[in-house]
Structure formats: structure tokens, C-alpha cells
N, C-alpha and C. Protein backbone atom coordinates (compact mmCIF):
# COMPACT_ATOMS: atom_id res chain seq x y z
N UNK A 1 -5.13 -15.44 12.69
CA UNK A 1 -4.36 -14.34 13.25
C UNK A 1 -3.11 -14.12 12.41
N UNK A 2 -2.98 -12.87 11.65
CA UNK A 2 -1.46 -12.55 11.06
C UNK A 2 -0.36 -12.60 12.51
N UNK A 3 0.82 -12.77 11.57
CA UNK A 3 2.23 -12.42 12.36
C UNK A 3 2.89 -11.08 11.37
N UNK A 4 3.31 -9.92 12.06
CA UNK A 4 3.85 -9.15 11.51
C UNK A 4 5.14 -9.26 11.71
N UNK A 5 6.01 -9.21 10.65
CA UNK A 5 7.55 -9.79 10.65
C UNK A 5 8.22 -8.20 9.98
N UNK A 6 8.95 -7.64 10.95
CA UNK A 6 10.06 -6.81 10.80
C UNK A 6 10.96 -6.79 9.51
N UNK A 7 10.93 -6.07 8.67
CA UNK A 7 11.90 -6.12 7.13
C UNK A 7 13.23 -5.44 8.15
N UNK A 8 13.91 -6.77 8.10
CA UNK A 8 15.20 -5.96 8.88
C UNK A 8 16.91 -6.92 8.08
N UNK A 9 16.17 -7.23 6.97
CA UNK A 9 17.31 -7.45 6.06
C UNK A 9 16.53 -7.58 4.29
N UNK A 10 17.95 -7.56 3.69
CA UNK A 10 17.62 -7.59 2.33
C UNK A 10 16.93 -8.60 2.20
N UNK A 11 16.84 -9.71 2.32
CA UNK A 11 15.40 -10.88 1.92
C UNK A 11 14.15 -10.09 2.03
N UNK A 12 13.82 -9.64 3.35
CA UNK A 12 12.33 -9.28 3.29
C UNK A 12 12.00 -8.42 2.68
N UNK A 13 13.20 -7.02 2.28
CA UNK A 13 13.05 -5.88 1.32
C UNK A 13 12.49 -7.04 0.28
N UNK A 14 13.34 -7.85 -0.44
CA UNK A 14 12.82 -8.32 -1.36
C UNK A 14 11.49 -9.34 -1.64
N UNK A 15 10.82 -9.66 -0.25
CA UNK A 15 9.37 -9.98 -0.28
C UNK A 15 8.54 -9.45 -0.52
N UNK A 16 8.89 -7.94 0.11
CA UNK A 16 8.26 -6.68 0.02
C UNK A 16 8.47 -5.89 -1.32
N UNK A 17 8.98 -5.95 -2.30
CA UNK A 17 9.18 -5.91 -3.50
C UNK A 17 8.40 -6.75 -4.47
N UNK A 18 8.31 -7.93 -4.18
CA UNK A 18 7.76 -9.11 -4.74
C UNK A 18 6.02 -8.45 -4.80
N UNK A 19 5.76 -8.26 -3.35
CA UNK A 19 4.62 -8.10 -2.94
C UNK A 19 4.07 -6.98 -3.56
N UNK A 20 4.58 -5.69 -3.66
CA UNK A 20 4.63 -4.53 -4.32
C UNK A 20 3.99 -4.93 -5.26
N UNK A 21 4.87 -5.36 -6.03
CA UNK A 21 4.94 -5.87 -7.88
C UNK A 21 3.32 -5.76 -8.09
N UNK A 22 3.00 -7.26 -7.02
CA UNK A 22 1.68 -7.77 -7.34
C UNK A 22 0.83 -7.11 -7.14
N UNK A 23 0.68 -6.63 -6.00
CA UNK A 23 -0.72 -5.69 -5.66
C UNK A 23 -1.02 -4.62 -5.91
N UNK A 24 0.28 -3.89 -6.35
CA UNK A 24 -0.11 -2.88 -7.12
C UNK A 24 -0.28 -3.19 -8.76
N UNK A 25 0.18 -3.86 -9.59
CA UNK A 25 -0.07 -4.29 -10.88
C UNK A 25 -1.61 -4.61 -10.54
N UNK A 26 -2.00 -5.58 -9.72
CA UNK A 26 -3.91 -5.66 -9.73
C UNK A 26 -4.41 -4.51 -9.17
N UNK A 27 -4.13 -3.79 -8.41
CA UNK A 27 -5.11 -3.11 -7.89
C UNK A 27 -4.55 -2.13 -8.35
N UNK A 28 -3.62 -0.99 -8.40
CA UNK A 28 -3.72 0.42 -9.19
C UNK A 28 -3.66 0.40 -10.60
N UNK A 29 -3.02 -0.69 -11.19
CA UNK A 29 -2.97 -0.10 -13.03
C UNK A 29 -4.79 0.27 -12.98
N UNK A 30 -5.81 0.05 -13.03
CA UNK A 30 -7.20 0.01 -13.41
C UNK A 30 -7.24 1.76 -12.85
N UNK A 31 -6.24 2.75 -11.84
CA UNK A 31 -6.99 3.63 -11.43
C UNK A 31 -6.31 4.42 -12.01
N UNK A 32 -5.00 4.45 -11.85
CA UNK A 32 -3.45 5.18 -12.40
C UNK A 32 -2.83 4.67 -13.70
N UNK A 33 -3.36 3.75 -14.14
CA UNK A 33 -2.61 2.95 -15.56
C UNK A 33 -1.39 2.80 -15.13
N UNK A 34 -0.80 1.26 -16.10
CA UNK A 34 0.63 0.69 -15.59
C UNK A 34 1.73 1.36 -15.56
N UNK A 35 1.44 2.11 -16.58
CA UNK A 35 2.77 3.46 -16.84
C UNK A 35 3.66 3.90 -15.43
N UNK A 36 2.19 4.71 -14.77
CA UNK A 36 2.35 5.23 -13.53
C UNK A 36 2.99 3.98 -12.39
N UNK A 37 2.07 3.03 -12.19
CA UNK A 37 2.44 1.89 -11.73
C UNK A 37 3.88 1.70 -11.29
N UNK A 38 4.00 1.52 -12.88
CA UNK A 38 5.90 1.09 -13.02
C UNK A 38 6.62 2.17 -12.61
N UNK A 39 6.37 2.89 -12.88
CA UNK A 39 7.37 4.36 -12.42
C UNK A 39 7.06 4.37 -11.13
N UNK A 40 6.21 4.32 -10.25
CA UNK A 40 6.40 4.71 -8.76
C UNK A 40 6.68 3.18 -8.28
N UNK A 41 6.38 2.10 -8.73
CA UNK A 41 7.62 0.58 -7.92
C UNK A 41 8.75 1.04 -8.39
N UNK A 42 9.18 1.38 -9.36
CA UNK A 42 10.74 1.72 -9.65
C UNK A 42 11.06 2.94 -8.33
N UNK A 43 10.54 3.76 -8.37
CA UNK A 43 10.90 5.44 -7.75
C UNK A 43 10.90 4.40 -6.35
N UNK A 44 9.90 4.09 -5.40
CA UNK A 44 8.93 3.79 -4.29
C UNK A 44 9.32 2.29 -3.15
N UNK A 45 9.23 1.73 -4.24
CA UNK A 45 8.92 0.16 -3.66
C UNK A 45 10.27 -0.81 -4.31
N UNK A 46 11.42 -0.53 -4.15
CA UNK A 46 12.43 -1.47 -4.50
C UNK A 46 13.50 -1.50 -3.95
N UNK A 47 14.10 -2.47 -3.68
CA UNK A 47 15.17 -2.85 -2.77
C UNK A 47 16.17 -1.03 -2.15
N UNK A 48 16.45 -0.80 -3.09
CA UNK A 48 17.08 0.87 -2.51
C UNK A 48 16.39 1.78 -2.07
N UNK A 49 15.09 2.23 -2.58
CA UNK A 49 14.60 2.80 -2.35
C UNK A 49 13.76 2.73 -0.87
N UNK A 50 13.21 1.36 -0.66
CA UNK A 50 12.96 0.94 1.11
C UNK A 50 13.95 0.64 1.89
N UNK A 51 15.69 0.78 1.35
CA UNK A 51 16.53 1.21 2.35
C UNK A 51 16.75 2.57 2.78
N UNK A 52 16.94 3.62 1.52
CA UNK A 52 16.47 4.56 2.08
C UNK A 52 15.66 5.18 3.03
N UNK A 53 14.25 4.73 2.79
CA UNK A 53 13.15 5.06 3.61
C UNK A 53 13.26 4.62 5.51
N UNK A 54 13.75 3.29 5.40
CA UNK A 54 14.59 2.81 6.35
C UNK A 54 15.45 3.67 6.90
N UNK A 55 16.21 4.05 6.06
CA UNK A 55 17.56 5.17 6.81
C UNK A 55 16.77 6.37 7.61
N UNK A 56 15.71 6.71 7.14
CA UNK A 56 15.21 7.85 7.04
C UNK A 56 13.82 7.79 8.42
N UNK A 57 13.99 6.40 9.14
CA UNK A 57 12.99 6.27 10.07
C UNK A 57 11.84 5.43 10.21
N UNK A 58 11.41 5.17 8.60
CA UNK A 58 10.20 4.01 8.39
C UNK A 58 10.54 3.21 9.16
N UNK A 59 9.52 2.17 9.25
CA UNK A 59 9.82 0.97 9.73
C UNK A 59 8.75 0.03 8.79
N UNK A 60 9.02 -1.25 8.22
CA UNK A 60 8.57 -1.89 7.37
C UNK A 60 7.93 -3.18 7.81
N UNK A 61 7.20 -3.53 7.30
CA UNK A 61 6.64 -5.13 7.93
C UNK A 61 6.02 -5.98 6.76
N UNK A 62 6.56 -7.27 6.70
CA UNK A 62 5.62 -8.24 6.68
C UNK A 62 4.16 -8.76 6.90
N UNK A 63 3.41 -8.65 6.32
CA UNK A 63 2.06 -9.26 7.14
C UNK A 63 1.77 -11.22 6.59
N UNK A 64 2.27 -11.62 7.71
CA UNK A 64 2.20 -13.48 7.56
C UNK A 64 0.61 -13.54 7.74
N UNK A 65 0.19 -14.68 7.28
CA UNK A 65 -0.80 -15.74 7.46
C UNK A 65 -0.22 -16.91 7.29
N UNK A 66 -0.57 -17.16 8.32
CA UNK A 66 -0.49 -19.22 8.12
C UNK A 66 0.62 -19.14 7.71
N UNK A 67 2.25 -18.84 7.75
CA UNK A 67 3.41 -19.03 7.25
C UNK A 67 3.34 -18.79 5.44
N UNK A 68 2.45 -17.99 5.38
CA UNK A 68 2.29 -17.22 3.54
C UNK A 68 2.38 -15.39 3.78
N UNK A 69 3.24 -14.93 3.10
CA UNK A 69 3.78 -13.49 3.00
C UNK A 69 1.83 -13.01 2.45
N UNK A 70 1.19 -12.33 2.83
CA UNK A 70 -0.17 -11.68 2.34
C UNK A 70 0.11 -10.19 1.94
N UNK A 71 1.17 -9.23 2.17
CA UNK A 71 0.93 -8.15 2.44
C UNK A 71 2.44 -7.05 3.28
N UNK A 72 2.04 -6.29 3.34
CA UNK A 72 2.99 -5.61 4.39
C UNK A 72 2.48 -3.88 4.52
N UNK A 73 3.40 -3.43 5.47
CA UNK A 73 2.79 -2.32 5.46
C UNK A 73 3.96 -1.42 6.29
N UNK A 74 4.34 -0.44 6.09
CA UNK A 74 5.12 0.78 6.31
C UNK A 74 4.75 1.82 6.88
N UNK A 75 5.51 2.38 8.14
CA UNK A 75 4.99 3.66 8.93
C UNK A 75 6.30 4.53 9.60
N UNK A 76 6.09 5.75 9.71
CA UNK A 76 7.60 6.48 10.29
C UNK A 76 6.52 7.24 11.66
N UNK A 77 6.88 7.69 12.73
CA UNK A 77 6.59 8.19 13.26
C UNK A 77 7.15 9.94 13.57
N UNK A 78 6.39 10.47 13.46
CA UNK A 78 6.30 12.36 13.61
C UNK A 78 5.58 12.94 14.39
N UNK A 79 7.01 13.06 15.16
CA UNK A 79 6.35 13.79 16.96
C UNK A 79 5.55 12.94 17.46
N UNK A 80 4.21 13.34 17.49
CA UNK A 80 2.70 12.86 18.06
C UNK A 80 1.89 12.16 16.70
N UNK A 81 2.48 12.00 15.38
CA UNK A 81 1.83 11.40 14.57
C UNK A 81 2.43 10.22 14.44
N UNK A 82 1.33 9.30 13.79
CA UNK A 82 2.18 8.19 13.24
C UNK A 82 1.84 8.59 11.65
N UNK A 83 2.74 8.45 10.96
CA UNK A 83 1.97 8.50 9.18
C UNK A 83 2.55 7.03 8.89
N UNK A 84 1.32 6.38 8.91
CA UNK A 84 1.13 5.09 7.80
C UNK A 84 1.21 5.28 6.17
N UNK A 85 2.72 4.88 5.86
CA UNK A 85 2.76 5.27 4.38
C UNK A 85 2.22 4.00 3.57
N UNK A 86 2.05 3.27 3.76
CA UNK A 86 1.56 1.86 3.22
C UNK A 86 1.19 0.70 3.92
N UNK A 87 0.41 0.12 3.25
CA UNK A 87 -0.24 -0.82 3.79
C UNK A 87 -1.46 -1.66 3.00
N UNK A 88 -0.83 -2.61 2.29
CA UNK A 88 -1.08 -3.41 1.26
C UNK A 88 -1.46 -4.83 1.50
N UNK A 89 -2.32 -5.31 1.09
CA UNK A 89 -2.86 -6.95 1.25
C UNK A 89 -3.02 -7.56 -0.26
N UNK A 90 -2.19 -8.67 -0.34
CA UNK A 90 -3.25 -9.25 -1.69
C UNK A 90 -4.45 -9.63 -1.73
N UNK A 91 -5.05 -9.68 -3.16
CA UNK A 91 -6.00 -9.36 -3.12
C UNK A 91 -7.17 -10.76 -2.74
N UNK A 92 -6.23 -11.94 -2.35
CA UNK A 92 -7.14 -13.31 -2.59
C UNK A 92 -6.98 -13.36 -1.01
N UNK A 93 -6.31 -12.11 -0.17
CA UNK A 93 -6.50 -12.18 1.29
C UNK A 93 -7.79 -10.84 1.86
N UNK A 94 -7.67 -10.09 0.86
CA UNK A 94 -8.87 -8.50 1.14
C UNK A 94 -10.24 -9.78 1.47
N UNK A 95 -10.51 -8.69 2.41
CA UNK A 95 -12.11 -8.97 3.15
C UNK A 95 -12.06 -10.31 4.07
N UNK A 96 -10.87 -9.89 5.16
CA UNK A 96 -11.24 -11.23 5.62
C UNK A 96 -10.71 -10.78 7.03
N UNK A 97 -10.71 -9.89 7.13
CA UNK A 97 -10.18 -9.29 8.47
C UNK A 97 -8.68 -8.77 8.71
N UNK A 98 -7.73 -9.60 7.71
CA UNK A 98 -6.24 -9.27 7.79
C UNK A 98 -6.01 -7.92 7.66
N UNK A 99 -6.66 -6.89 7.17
CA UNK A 99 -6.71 -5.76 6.86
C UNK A 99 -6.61 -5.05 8.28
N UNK A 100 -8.01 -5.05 8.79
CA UNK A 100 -8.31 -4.19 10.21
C UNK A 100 -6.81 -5.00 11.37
N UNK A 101 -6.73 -6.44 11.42
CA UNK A 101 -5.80 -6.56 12.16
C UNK A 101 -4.10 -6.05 12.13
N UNK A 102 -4.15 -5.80 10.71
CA UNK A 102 -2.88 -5.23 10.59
C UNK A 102 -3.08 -3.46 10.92
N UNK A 103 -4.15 -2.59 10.70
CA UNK A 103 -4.65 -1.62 11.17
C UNK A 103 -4.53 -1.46 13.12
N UNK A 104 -4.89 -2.66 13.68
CA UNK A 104 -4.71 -3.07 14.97
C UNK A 104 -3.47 -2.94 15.32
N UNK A 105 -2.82 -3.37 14.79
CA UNK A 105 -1.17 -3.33 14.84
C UNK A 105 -0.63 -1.54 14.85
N UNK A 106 -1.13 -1.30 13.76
CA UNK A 106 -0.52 0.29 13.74
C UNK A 106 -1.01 1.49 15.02
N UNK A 107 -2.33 1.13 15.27
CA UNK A 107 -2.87 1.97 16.33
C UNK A 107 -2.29 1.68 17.61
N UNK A 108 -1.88 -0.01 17.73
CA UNK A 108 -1.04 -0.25 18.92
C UNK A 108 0.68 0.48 18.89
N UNK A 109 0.96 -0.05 17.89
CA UNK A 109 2.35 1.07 17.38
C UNK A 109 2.13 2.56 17.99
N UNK A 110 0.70 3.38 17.61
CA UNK A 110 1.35 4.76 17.83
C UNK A 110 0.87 4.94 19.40
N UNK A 111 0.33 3.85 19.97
CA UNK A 111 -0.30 4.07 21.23
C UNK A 111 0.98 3.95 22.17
N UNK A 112 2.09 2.71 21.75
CA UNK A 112 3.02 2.54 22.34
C UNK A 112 4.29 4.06 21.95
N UNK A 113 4.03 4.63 21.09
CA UNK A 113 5.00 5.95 20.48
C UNK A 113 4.35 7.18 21.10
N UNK A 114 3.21 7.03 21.81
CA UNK A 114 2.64 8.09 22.38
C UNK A 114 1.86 9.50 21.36
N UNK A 115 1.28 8.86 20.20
CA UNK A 115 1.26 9.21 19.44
C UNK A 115 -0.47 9.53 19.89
N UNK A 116 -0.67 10.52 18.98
CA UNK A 116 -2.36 11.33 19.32
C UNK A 116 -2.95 11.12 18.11
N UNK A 117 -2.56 11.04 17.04
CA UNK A 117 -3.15 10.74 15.56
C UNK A 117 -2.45 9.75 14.90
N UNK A 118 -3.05 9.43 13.98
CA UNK A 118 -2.27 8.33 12.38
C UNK A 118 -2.94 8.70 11.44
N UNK A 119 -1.85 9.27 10.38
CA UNK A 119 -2.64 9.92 8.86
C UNK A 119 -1.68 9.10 8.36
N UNK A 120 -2.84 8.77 6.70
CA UNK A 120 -2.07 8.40 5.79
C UNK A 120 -2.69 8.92 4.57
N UNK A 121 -1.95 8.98 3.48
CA UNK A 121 -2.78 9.38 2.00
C UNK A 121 -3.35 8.39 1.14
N UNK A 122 -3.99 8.46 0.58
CA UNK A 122 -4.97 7.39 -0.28
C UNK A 122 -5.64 8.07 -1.37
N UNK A 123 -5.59 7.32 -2.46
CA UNK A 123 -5.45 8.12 -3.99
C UNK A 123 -6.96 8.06 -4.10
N UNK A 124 -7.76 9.41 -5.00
CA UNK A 124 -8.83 9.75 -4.73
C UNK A 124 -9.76 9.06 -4.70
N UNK A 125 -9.79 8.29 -5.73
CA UNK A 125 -10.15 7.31 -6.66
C UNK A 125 -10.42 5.57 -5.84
N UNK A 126 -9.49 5.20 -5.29
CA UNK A 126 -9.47 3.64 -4.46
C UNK A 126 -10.68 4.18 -3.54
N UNK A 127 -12.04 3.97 -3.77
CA UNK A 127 -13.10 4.28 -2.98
C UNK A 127 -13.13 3.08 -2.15
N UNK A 128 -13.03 1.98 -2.25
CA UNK A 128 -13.09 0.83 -1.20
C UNK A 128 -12.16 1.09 -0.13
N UNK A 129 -10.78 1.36 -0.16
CA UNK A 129 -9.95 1.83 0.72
C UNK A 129 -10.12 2.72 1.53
N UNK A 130 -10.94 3.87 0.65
CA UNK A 130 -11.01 5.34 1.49
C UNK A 130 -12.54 4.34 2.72
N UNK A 131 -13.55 3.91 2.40
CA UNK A 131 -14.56 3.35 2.81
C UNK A 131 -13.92 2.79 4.16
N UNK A 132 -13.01 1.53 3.73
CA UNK A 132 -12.49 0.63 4.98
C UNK A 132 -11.71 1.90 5.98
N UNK A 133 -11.33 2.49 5.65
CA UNK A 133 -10.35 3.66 6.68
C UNK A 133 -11.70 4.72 7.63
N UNK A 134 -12.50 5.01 6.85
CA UNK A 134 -14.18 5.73 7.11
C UNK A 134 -14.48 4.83 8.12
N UNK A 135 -14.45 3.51 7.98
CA UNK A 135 -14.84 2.34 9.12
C UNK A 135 -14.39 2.51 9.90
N UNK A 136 -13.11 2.93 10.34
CA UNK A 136 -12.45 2.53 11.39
C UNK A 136 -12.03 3.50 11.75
N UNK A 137 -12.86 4.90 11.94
CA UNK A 137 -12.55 6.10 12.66
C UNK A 137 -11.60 7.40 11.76
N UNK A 138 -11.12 7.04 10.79
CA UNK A 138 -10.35 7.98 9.67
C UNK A 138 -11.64 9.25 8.89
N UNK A 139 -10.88 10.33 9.18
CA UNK A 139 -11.33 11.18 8.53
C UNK A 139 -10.94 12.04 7.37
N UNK A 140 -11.55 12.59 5.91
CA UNK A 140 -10.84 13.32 4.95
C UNK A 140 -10.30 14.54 5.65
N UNK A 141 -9.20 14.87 5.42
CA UNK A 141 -8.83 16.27 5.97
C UNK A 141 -8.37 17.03 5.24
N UNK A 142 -7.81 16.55 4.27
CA UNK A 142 -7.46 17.24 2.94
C UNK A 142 -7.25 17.05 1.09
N UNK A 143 -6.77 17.19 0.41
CA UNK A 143 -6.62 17.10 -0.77
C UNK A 143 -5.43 17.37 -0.79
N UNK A 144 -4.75 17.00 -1.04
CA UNK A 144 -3.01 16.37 -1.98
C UNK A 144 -2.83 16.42 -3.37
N UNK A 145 -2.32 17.13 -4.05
CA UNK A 145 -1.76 16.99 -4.97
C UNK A 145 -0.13 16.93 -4.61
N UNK A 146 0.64 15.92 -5.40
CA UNK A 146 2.17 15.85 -5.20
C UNK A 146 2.53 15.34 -6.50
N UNK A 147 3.60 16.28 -7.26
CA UNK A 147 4.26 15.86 -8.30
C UNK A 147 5.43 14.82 -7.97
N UNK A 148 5.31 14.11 -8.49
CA UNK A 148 6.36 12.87 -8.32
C UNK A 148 7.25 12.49 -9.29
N UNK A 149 7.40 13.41 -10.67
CA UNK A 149 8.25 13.69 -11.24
C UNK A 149 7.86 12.38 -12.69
N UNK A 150 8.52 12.83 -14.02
CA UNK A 150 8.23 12.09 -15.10
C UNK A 150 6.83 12.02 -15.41
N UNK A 151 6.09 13.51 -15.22
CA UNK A 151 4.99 13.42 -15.55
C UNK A 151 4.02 13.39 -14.72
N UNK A 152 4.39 12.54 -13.68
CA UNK A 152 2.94 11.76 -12.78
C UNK A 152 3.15 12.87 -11.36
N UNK A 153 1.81 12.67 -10.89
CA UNK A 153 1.34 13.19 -9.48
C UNK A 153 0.40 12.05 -8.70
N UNK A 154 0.79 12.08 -7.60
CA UNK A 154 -0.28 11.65 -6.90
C UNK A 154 -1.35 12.41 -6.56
N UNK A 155 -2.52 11.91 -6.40
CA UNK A 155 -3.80 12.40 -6.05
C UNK A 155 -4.45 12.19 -5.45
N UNK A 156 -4.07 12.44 -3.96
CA UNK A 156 -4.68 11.82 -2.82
C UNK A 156 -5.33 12.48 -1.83
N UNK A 157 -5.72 11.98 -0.76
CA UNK A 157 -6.86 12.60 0.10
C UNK A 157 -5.59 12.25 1.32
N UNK A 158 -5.74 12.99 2.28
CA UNK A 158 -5.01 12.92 3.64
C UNK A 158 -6.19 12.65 4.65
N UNK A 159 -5.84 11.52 5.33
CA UNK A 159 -6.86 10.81 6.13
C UNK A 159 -6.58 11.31 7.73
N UNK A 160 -7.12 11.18 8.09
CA UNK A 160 -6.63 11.33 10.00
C UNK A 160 -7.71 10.70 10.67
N UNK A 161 -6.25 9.72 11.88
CA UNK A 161 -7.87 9.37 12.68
C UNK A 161 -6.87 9.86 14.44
N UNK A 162 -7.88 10.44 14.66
CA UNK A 162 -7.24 10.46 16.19
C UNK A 162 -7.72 9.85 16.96
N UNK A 163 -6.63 9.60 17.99
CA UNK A 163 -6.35 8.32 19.14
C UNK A 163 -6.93 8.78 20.32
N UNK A 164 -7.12 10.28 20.80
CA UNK A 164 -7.11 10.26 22.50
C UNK A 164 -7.98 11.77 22.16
């Protein structure tokens, strides 16, 4: 069973940074190349930038196993939505359930926010991701393009799964 731990000071920003680093260096350089990579942990995923996001309503988490940081994952709530902006596992924890239970977590989140849907975006390309989200009631609803400046765009699909 994970414990989800609240980023509610600079240490855990910086777990969550740590964590960043890693899982995106393995798992997106192969889709986006490192270039991109580095430029959106710099822009995205670093100590200022998840205070901002913080200021702005996110709320951030930890995902524990067994007293070991695996992961974390980020969500703001809008109106009746929840948008899950992240939600990351390393990769020597993928396929073992920590995934859907931290998914468990978010659907309880928007159930307790009174929330009717949870969308999040997911880059075209991460077909295992888009698959695990297909599992668990998420549907494509759209196509995303977003310039993110210095060249790069994201290229993602907008997922939705509704609750009620």
C-alpha cells in the first residue's frame, strides 16, 4: 500500500525535483529527446516553478512505498473538474499496482471536491500511459498542441474520465 505525503515544504519540492530528474530523463528523452527534457524540468518541475504552481492552486504529492519516495503526482481542481497535471512513478516501481492506487487517490480527491470529471494530457506518443488511463475509464477527447516556448510544443491528447 503507498502513503501519499503532501509537498508542503521546500524538502519535498526538492524530492519532487529529484524525482522529476529521473523519470523523466528514462522515460521521455526516447519520445521528446533530452533537449526538450531539460527545458521543460527547468521551465516545469523545479523548486520555483512547483511553488508557483502551488500559489496558483495545485496541490502536490509524494507517492511512498515502504518508506522509499517512488513517484508523485500533481492536481488543481476547476469548478467540477479535477485536472491531474502529473503523475509519475519510477520506473523499477511501474506495473505493480502503485500506479492505479495513486489513480485511486485522485478519483477519491475529486469525489471529495465534488468534482464530475478528471482530465489530464498525455503526449501522443507514451502509448503505455495513454493504454493504462483507457483501463481505467479515460477517454481521448482531444488533440493539444501547446507551444511552450524555445522551440518546443507539447503534443498531447486530452483524456477525460467521468465520475457520475
Amino acid at each position: 500500500m503507498i502513503n501519499l505525503v503532501p509537498a508542503t515544504t521546500i524538502q519535498h519540492l526538492r524530492i519532487i525535483e529529484k524525482l522529476a530528474h529521473d523519470i523523466w530523463n528514462e522515460h521521455y528523452t526516447p519520445i521528446i529527446g533530452k533537449t526538450q527534457v531539460d527545458y521543460m524540468l527547468d521551465k516545469f518541475q523545479n523548486v520555483d516553478a512547483m511553488l508557483k504552481q502551488i500559489e496558483n492552486n495545485y496541490k502536490y504529492f509524494i507517492i511512498n512505498y515502504n518508506k522509499t519516495d517512488i513517484g508523485y503526482l500533481a492536481f488543481k481542481i476547476n469548478d467540477f473538474d479535477l485536472f491531474l497535471s502529473k503523475i509519475y512513478i519510477l520506473k523499477d516501481f511501474r506495473g505493480k499496482s502503485f500506479g492505479k492506487q495513486a489513480m485511486d487517490f485522485v478519483s477519491k480527491q475529486a469525489q471529495i471536491s465534488e468534482c464530475i470529471t478528471i482530465t489530464l494530457t498525455v503526449n501522443k506518443y507514451n502509448s503505455n500511459s495513454i493504454k493504462a488511463y483507457e483501463k481505467i475509464g479515460f477517454i481521448n477527447s482531444e488533440e493539444l498542441v501547446q507551444d511552450i516556448g524555445y522551440g518546443f510544443v507539447m503534443d498531447d491528447y486530452k483524456m477525460v474520465k467521468t465520475l457520475v
